[in-house]
C-alpha atoms as a PDB file:
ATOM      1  CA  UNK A   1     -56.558  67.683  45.465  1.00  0.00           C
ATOM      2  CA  UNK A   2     -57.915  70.573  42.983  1.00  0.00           C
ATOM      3  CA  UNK A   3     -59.762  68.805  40.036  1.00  0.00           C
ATOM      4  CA  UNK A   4     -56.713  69.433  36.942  1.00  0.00           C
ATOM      5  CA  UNK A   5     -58.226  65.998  35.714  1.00  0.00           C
ATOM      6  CA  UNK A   6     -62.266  65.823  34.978  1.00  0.00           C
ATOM      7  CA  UNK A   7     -63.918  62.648  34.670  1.00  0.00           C
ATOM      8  CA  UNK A   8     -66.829  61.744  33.041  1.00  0.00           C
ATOM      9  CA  UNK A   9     -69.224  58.873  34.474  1.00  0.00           C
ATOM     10  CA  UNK A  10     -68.044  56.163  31.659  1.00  0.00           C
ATOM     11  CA  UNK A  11     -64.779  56.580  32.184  1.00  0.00           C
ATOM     12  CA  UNK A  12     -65.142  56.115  35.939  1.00  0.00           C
ATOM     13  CA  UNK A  13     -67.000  53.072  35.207  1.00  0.00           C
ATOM     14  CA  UNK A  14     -64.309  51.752  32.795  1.00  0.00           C
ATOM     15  CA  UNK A  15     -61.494  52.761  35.738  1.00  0.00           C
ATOM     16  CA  UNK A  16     -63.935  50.353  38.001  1.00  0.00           C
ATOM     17  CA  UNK A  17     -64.112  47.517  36.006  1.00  0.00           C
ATOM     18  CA  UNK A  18     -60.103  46.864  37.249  1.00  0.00           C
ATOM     19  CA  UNK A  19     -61.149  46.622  40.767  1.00  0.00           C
ATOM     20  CA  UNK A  20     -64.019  44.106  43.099  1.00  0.00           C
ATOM     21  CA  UNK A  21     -65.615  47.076  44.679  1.00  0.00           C
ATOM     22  CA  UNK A  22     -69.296  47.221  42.817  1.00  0.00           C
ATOM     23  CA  UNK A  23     -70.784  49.745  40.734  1.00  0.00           C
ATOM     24  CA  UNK A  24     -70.198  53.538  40.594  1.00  0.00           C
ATOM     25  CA  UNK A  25     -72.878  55.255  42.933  1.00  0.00           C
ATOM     26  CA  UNK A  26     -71.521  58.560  42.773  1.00  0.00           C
ATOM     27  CA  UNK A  27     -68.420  60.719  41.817  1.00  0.00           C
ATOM     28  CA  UNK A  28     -67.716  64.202  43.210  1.00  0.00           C
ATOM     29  CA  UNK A  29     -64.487  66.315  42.831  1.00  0.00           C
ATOM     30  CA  UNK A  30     -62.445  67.801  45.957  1.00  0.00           C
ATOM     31  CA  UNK A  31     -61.328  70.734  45.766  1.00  0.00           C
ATOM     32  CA  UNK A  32     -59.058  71.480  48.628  1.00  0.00           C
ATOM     33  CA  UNK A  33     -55.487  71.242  47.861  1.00  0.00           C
ATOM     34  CA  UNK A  34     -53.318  71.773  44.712  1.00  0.00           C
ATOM     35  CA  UNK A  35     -51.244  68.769  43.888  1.00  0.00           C
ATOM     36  CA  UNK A  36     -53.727  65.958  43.164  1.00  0.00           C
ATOM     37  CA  UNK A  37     -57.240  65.121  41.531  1.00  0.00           C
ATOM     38  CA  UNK A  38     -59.123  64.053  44.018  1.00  0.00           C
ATOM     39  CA  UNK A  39     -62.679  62.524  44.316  1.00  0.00           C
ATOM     40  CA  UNK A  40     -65.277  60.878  46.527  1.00  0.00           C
ATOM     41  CA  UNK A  41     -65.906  57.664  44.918  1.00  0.00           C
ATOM     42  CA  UNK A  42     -69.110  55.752  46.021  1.00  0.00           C
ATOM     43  CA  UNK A  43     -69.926  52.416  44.987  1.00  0.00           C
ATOM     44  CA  UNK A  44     -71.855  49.569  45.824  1.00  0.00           C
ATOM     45  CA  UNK A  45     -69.497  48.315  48.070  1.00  0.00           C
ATOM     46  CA  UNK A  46     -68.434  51.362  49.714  1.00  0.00           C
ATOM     47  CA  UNK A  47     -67.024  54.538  50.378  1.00  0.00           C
ATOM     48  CA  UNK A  48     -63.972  55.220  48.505  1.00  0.00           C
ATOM     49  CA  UNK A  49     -61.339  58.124  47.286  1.00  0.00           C
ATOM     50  CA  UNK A  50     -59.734  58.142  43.884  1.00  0.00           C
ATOM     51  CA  UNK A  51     -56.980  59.988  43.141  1.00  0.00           C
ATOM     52  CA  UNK A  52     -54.972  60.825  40.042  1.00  0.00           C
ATOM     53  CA  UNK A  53     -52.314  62.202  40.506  1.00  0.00           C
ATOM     54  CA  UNK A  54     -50.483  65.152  38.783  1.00  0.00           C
ATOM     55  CA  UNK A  55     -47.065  65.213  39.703  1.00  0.00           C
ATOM     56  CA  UNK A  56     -45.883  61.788  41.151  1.00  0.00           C
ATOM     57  CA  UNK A  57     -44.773  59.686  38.368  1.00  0.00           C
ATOM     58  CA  UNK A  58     -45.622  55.715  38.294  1.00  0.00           C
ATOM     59  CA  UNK A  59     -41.860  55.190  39.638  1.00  0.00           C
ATOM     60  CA  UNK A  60     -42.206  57.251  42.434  1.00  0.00           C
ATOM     61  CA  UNK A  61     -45.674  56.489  43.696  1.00  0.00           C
ATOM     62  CA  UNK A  62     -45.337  52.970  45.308  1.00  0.00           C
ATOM     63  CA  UNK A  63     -43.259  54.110  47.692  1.00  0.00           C
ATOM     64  CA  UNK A  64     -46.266  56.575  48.885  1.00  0.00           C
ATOM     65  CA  UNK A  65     -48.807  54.066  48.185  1.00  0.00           C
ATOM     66  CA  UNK A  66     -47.252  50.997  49.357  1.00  0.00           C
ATOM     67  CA  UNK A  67     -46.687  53.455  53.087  1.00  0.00           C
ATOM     68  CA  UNK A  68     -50.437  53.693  53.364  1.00  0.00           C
ATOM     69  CA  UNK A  69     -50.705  49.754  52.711  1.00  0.00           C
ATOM     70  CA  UNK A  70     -47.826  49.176  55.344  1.00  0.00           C
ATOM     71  CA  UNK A  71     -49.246  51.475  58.038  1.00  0.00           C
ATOM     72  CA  UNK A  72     -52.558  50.197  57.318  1.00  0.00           C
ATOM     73  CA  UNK A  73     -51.484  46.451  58.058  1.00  0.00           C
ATOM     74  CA  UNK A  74     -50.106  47.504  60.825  1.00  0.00           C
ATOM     75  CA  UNK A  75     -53.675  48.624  62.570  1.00  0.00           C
ATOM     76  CA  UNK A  76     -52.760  52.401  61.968  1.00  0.00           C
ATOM     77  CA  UNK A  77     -55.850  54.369  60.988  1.00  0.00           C
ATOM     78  CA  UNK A  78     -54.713  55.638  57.703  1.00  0.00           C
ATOM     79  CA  UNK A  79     -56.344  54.982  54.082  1.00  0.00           C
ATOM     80  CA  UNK A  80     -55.960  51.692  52.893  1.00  0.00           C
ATOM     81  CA  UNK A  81     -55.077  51.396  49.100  1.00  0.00           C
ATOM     82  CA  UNK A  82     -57.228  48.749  47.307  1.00  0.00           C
ATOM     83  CA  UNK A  83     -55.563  45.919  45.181  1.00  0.00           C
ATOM     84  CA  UNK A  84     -56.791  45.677  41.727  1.00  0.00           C
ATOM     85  CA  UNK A  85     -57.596  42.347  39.588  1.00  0.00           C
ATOM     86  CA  UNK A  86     -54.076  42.000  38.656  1.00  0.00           C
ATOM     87  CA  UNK A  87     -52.530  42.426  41.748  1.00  0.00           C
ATOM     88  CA  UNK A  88     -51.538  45.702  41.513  1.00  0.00           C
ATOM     89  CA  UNK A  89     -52.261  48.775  43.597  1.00  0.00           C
ATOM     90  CA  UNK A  90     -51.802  51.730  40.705  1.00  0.00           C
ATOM     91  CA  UNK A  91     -53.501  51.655  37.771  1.00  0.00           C
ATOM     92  CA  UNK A  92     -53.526  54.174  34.443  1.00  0.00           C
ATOM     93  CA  UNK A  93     -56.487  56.780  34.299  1.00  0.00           C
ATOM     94  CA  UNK A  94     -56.307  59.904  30.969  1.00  0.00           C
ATOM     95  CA  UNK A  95     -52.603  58.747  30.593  1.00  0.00           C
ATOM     96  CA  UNK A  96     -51.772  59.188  34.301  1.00  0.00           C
ATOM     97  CA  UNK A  97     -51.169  57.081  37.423  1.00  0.00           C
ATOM     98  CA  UNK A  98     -54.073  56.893  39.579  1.00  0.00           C
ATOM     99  CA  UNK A  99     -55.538  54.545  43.147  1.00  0.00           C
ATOM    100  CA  UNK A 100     -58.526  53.910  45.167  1.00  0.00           C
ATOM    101  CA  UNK A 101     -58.104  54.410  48.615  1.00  0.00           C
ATOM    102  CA  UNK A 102     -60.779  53.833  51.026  1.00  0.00           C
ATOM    103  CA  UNK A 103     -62.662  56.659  52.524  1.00  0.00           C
ATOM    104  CA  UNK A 104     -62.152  57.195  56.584  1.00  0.00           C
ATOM    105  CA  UNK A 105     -64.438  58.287  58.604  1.00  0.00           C
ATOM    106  CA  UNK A 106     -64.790  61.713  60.333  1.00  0.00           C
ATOM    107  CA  UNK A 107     -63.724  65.554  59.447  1.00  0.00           C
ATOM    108  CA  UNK A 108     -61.092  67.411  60.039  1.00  0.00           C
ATOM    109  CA  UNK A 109     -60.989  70.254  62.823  1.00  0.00           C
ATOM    110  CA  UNK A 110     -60.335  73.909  61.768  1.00  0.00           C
ATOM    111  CA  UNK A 111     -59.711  74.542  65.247  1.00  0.00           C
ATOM    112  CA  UNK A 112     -58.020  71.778  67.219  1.00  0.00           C
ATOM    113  CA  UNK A 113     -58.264  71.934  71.063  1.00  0.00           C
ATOM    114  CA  UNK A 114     -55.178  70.376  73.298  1.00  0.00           C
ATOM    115  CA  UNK A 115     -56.766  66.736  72.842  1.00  0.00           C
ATOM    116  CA  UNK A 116     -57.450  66.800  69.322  1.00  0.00           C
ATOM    117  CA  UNK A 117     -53.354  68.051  69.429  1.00  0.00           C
ATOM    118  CA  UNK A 118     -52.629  64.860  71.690  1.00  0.00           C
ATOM    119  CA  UNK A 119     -54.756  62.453  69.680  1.00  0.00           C
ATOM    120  CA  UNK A 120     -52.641  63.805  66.281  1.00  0.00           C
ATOM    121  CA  UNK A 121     -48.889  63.836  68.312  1.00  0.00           C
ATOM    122  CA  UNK A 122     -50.008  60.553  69.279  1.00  0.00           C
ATOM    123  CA  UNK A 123     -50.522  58.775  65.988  1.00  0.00           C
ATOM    124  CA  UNK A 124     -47.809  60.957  64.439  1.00  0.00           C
ATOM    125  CA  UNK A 125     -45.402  59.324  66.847  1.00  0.00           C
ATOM    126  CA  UNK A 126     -46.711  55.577  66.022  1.00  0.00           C
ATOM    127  CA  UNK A 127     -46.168  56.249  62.068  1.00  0.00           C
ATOM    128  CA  UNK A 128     -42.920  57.265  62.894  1.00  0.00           C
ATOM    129  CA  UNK A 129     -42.060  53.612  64.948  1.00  0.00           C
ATOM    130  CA  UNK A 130     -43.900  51.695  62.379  1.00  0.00           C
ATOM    131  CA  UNK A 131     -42.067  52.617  59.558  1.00  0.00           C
ATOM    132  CA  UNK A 132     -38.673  52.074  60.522  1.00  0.00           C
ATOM    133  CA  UNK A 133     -38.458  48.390  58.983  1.00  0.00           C
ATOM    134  CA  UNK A 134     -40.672  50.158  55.733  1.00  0.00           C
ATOM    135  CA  UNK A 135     -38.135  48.646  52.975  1.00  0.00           C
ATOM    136  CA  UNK A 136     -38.752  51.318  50.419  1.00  0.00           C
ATOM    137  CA  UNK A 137     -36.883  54.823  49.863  1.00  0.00           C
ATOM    138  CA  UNK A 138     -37.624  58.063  48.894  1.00  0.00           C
ATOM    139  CA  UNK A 139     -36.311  61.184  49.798  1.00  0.00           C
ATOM    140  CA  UNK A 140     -38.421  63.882  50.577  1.00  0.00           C
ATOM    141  CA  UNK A 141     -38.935  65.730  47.629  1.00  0.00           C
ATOM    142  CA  UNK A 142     -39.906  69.006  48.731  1.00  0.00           C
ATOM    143  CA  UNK A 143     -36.484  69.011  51.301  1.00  0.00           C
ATOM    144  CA  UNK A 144     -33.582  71.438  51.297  1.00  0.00           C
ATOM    145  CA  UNK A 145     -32.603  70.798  47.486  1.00  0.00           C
ATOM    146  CA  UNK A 146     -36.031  71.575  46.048  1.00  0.00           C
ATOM    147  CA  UNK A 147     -35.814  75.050  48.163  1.00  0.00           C
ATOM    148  CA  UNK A 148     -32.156  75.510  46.736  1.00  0.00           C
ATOM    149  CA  UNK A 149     -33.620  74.462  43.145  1.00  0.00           C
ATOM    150  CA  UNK A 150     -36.902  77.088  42.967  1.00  0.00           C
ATOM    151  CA  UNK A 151     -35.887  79.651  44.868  1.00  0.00           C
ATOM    152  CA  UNK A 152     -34.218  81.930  41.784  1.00  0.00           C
ATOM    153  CA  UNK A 153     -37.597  81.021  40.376  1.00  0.00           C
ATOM    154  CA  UNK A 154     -39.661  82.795  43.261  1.00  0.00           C
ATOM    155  CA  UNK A 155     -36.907  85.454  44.135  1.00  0.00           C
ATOM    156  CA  UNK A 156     -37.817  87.596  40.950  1.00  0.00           C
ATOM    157  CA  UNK A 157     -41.545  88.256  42.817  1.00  0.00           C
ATOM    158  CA  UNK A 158     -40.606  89.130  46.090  1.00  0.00           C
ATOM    159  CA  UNK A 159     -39.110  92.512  47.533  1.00  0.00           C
ATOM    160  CA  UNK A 160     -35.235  93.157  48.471  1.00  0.00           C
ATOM    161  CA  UNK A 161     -35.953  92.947  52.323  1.00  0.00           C
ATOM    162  CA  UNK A 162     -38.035  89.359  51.307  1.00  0.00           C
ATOM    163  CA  UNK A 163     -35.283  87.893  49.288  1.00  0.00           C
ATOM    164  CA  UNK A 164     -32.503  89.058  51.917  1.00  0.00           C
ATOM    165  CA  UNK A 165     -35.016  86.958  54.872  1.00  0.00           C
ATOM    166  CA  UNK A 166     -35.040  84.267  52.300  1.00  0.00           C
ATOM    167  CA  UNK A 167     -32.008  83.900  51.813  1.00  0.00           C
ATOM    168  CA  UNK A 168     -30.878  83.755  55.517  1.00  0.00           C
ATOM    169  CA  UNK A 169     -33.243  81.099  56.623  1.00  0.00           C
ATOM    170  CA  UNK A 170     -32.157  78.845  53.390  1.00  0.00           C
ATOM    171  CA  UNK A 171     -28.081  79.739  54.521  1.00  0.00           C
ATOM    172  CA  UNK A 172     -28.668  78.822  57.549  1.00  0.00           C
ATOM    173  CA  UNK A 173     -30.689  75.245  56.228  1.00  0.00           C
ATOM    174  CA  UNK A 174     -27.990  74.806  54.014  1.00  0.00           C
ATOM    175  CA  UNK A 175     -25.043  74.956  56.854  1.00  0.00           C
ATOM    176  CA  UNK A 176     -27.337  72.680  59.663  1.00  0.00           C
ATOM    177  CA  UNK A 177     -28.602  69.754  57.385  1.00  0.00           C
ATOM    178  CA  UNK A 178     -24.718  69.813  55.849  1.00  0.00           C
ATOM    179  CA  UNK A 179     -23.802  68.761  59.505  1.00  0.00           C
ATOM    180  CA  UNK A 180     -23.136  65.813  61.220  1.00  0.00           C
ATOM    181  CA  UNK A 181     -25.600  66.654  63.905  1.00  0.00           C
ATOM    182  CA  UNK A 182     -28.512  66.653  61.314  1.00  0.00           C
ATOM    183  CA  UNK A 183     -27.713  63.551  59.826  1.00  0.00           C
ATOM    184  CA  UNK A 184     -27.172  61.634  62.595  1.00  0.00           C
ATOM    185  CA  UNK A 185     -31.054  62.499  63.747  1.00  0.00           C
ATOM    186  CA  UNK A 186     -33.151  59.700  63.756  1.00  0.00           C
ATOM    187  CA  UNK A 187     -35.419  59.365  60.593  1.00  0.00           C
ATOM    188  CA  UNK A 188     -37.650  56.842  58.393  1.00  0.00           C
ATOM    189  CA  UNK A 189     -40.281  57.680  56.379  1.00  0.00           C
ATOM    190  CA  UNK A 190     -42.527  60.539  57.669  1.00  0.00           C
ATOM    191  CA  UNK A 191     -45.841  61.975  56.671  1.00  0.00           C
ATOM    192  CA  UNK A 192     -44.338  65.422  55.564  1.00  0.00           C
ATOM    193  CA  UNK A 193     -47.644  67.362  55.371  1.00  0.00           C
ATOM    194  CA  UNK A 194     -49.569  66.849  58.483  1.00  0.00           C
ATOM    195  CA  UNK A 195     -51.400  69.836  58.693  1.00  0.00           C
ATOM    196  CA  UNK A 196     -54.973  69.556  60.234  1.00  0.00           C
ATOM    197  CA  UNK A 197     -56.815  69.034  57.208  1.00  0.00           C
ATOM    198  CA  UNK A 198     -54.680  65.657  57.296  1.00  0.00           C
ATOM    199  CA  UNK A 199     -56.151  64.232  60.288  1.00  0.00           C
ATOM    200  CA  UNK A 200     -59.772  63.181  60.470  1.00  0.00           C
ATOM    201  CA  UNK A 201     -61.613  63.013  64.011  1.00  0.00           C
ATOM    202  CA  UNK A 202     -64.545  61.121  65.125  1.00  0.00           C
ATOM    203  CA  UNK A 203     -67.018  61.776  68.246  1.00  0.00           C
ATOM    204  CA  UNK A 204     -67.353  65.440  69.246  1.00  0.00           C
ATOM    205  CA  UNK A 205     -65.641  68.497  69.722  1.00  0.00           C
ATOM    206  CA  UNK A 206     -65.399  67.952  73.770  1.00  0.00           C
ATOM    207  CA  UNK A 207     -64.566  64.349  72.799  1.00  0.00           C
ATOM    208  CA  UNK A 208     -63.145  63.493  70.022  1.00  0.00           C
ATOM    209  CA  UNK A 209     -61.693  60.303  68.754  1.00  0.00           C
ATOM    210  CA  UNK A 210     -59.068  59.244  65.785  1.00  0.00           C
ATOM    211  CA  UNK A 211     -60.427  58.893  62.665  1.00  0.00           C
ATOM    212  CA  UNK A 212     -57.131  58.919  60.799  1.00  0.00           C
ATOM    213  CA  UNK A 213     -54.526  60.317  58.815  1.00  0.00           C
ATOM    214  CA  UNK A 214     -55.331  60.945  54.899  1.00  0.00           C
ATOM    215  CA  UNK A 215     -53.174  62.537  51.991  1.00  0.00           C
ATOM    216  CA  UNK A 216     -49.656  60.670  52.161  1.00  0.00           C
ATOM    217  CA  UNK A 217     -48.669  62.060  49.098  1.00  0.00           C
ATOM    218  CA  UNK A 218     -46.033  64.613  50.172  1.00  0.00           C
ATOM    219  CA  UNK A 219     -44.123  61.691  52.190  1.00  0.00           C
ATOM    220  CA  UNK A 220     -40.462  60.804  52.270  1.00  0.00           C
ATOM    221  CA  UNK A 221     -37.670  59.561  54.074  1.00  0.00           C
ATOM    222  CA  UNK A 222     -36.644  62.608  56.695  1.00  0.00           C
ATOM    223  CA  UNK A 223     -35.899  63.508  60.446  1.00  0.00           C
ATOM    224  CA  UNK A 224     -38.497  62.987  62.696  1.00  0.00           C
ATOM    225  CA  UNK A 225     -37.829  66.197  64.685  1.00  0.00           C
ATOM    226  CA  UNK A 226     -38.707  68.063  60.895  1.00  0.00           C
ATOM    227  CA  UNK A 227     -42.071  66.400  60.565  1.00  0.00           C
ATOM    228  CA  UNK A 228     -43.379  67.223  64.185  1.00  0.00           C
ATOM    229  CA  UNK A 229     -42.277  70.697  63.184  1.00  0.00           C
ATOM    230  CA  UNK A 230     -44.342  70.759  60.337  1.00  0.00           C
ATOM    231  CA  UNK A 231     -47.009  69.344  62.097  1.00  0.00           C
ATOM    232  CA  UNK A 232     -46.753  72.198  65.794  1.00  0.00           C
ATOM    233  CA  UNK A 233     -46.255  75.368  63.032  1.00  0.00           C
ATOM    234  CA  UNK A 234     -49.748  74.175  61.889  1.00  0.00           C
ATOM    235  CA  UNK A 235     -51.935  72.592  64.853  1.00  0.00           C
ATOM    236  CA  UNK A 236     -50.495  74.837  67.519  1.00  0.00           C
ATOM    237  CA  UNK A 237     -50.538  78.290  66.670  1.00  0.00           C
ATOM    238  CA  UNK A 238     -52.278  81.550  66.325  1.00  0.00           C
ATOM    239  CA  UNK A 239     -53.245  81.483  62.515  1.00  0.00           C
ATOM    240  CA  UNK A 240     -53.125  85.398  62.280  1.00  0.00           C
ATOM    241  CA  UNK A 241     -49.831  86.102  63.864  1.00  0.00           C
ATOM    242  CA  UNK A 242     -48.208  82.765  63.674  1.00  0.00           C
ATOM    243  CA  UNK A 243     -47.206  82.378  67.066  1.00  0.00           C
ATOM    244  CA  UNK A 244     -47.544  79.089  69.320  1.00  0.00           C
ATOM    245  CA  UNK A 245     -50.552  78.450  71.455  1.00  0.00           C
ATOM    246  CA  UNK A 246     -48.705  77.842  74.550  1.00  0.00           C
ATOM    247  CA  UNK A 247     -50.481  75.155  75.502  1.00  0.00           C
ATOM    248  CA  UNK A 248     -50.946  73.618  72.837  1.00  0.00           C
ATOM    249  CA  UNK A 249     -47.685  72.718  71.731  1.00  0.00           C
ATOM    250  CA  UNK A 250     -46.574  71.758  75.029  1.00  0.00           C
ATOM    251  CA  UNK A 251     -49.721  69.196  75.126  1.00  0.00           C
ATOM    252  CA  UNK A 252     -48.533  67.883  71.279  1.00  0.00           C
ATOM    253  CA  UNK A 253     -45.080  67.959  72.361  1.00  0.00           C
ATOM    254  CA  UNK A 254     -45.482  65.661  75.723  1.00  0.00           C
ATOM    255  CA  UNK A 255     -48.273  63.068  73.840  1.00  0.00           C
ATOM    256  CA  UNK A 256     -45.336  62.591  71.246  1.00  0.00           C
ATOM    257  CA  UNK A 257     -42.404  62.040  73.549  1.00  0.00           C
ATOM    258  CA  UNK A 258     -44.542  59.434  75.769  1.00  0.00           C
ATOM    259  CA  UNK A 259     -44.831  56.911  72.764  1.00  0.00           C
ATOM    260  CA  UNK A 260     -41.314  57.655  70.983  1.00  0.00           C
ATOM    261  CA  UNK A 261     -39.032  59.857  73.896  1.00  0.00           C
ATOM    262  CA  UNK A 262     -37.409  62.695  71.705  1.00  0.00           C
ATOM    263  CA  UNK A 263     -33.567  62.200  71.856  1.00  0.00           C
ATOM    264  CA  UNK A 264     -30.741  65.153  73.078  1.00  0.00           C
ATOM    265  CA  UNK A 265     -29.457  65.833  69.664  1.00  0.00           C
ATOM    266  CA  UNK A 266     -33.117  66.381  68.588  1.00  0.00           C
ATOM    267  CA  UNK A 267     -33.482  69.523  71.634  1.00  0.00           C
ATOM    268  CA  UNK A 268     -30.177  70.960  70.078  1.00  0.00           C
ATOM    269  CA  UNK A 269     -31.434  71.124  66.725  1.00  0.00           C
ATOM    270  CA  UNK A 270     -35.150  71.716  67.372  1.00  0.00           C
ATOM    271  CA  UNK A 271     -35.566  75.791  66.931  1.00  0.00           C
ATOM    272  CA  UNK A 272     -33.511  75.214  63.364  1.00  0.00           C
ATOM    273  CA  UNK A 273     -36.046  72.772  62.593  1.00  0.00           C
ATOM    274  CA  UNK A 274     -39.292  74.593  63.041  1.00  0.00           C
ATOM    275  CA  UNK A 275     -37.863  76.865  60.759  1.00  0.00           C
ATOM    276  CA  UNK A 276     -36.695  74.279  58.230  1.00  0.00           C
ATOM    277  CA  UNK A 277     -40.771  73.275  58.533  1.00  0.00           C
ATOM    278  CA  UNK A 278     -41.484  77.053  58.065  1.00  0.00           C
ATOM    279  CA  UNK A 279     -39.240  77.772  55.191  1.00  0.00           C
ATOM    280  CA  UNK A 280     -40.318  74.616  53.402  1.00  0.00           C
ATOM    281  CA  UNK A 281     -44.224  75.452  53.258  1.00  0.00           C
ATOM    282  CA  UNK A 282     -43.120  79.505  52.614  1.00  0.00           C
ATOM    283  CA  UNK A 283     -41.315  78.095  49.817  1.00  0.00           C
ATOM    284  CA  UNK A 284     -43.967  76.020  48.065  1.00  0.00           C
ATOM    285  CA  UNK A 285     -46.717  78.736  48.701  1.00  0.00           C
ATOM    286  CA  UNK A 286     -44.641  80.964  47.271  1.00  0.00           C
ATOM    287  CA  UNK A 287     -44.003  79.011  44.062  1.00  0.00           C
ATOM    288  CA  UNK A 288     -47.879  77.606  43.508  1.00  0.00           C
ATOM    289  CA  UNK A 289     -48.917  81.129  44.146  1.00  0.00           C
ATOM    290  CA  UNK A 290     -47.074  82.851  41.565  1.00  0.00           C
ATOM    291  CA  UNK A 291     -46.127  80.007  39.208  1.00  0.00           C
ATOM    292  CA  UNK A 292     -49.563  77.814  39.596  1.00  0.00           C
ATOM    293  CA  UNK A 293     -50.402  75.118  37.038  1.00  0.00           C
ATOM    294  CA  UNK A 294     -53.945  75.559  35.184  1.00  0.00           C
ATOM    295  CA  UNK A 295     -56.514  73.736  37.259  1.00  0.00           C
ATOM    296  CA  UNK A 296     -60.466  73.412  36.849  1.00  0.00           C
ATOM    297  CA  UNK A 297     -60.447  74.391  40.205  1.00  0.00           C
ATOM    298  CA  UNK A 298     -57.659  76.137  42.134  1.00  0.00           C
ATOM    299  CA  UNK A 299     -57.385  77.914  45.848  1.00  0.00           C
ATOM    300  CA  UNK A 300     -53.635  78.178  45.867  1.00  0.00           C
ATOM    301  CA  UNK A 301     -52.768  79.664  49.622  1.00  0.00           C
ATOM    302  CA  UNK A 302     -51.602  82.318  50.677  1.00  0.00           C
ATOM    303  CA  UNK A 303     -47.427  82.575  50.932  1.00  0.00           C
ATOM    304  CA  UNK A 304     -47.496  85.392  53.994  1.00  0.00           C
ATOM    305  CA  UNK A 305     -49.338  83.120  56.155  1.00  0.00           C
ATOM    306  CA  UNK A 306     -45.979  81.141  56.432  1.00  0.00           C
ATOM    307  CA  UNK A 307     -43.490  84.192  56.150  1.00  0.00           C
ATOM    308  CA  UNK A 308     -45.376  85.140  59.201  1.00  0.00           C
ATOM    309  CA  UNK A 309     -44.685  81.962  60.358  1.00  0.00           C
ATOM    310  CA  UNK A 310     -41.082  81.886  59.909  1.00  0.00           C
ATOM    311  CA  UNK A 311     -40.379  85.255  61.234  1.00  0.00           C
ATOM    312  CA  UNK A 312     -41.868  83.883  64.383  1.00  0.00           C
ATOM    313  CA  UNK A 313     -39.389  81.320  64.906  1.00  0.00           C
ATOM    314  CA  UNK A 314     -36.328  83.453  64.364  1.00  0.00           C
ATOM    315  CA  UNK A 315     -38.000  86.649  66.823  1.00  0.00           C
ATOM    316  CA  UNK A 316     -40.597  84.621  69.141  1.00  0.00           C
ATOM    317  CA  UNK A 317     -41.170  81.890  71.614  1.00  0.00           C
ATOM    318  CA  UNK A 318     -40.095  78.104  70.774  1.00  0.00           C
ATOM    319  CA  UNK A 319     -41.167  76.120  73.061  1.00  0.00           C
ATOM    320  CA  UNK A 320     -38.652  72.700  75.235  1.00  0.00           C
ATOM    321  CA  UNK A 321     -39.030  69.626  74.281  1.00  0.00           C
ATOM    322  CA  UNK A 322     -39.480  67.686  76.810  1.00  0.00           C
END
């Protein structure tokens, strides 16, 4: 969502003329986030977001785009991709693939309380039924092989005692999704990246509503346990330290089971997999922070937020599921 792409005002115009959605009102770039180029697109017809995007080739993205349209039809509050003159849902923008999604309403909260983590577990858990009979597959591409793949490319910048840590989480990711046990977990495809700046709330603070889900562009096919540990080492902690707000997580985890009932093989696995959801973010913030790609505007994150992270879930509490 950094701006690696600039656009003028003609060329937005010329992008337009492929849709129905009116006349450019306004363009401005978004700068949160690294993969993407992101704007706020306002026309005359609305409030939209265009992305182009900088790493998903045109063969990979309708599987990502086409999961927004699914969810969408299905009365899920996510964005819903708009279908150009010819039909199609992608089009070509400066040499690259690039959509117009439409813009939901509401902000995202820096500082969920326990119903904004119920309202999230809650439409986490309906993506996950919906898209079982979603006929397209990808894997996801930032799983166990991309860790195996770029860690000797982030090993040189770390210390001995940091590469040694590495490379006993990754052993031990390596030996559990090998197993039977792992890939007999339920899956389908999954969101992947549901951090809190993925979920956008309405109302207010002491009662907040859904607004939706946004940025489906780190999706794939994977277990369901790994994406609601994604999502609990993000919404439900202490951001200094890393460690779970108590209540928190146990209010995610119960909104989640009462809409799709988490299954015994899932509690065996489930301390593995918050650190399979820790080790997977480490990995990435590791790479974009020493290897980043040039970028007009660029606020890579910081990699020891999610050592901390990890380090938790070998050495602290992890909270039942229920």
């Amino acid at each position: 969502m950094a701006v690696f792409t600039p656009l003028t005002t003609e060329q937005t115009q010329d992008f337009l003329l492929h849709y129905n959605l009116g006349e450019l009102v306004s363009l401005q770039g978004i700068t949160a986030g690294i993969e993407n180029t992101n704007f706020f697109l306002n026309t005359t017809k609305g409030e939209f977001v265009l992305t182009i995007f900088e790493v998903l080739t045109f063969e990979q993205l309708p599987f990502y785009i086409q999961l927004m349209y699914h969810l969408a039809q299905k009365g899920i509050k996510v964005p819903m991709p708009q279908v150009r003159k010819d039909g199609e849902l992608i089009g070509h923008l400066m040499g690259k693939p690039a959509s117009i999604v439409t813009r939901l309403s509401g902000g995202y909260e820096a500082t969920p309380s326990k119903t904004h983590c119920m309202l999230a577990a809650d439409i986490q858990a309906h993506i996950h039924l919906a898209t079982q009979d979603y006929p397209l597959y990808q894997e996801n591409l930032r799983g166990l092989p991309w860790w195996q793949a770029n860690y000797p490319k982030i090993a040189p910048f770390l210390s001995d005692e940091l590469n040694s840590f590495y490379q006993k989480a990754l052993n031990e990711q390596i030996t559990l999704q090998e197993s039977s046990l792992w890939k007999s977990l339920p899956s389908s495809a999954c969101h992947c990246d549901l951090f809190r700046d993925n979920v956008l709330f309405d109302g207010t603070y002491q009662s907040p509503a859904m607004g939706g889900v946004i940025d489906f562009y780190f999706a794939g096919v994977d277990k369901w346990i790994f994406d609601v540990a994604v999502a609990v080492n993000d919404w439900c902690i202490h951001r200094d330290t890393g460690e779970f707000i108590r209540p928190h997580v146990k209010a995610w985890l119960d909104a989640y089971h009462k809409v799709r009932p988490f299954t015994k093989e899932e509690r065996e696995v489930w301390p593995q997999a918050l650190r399979a959801a820790a080790l997977r973010f480490w990995t990435s913030r590791l790479y974009d922070f020493y290897l980043p790609r040039a970028a007009e505007t660029l606020k890579p994150h910081d990699p020891t937020h999610f050592e901390r992270v990890l380090q938790q879930r070998f050495t602290g509490y992890i909270p039942t599921l229920p």
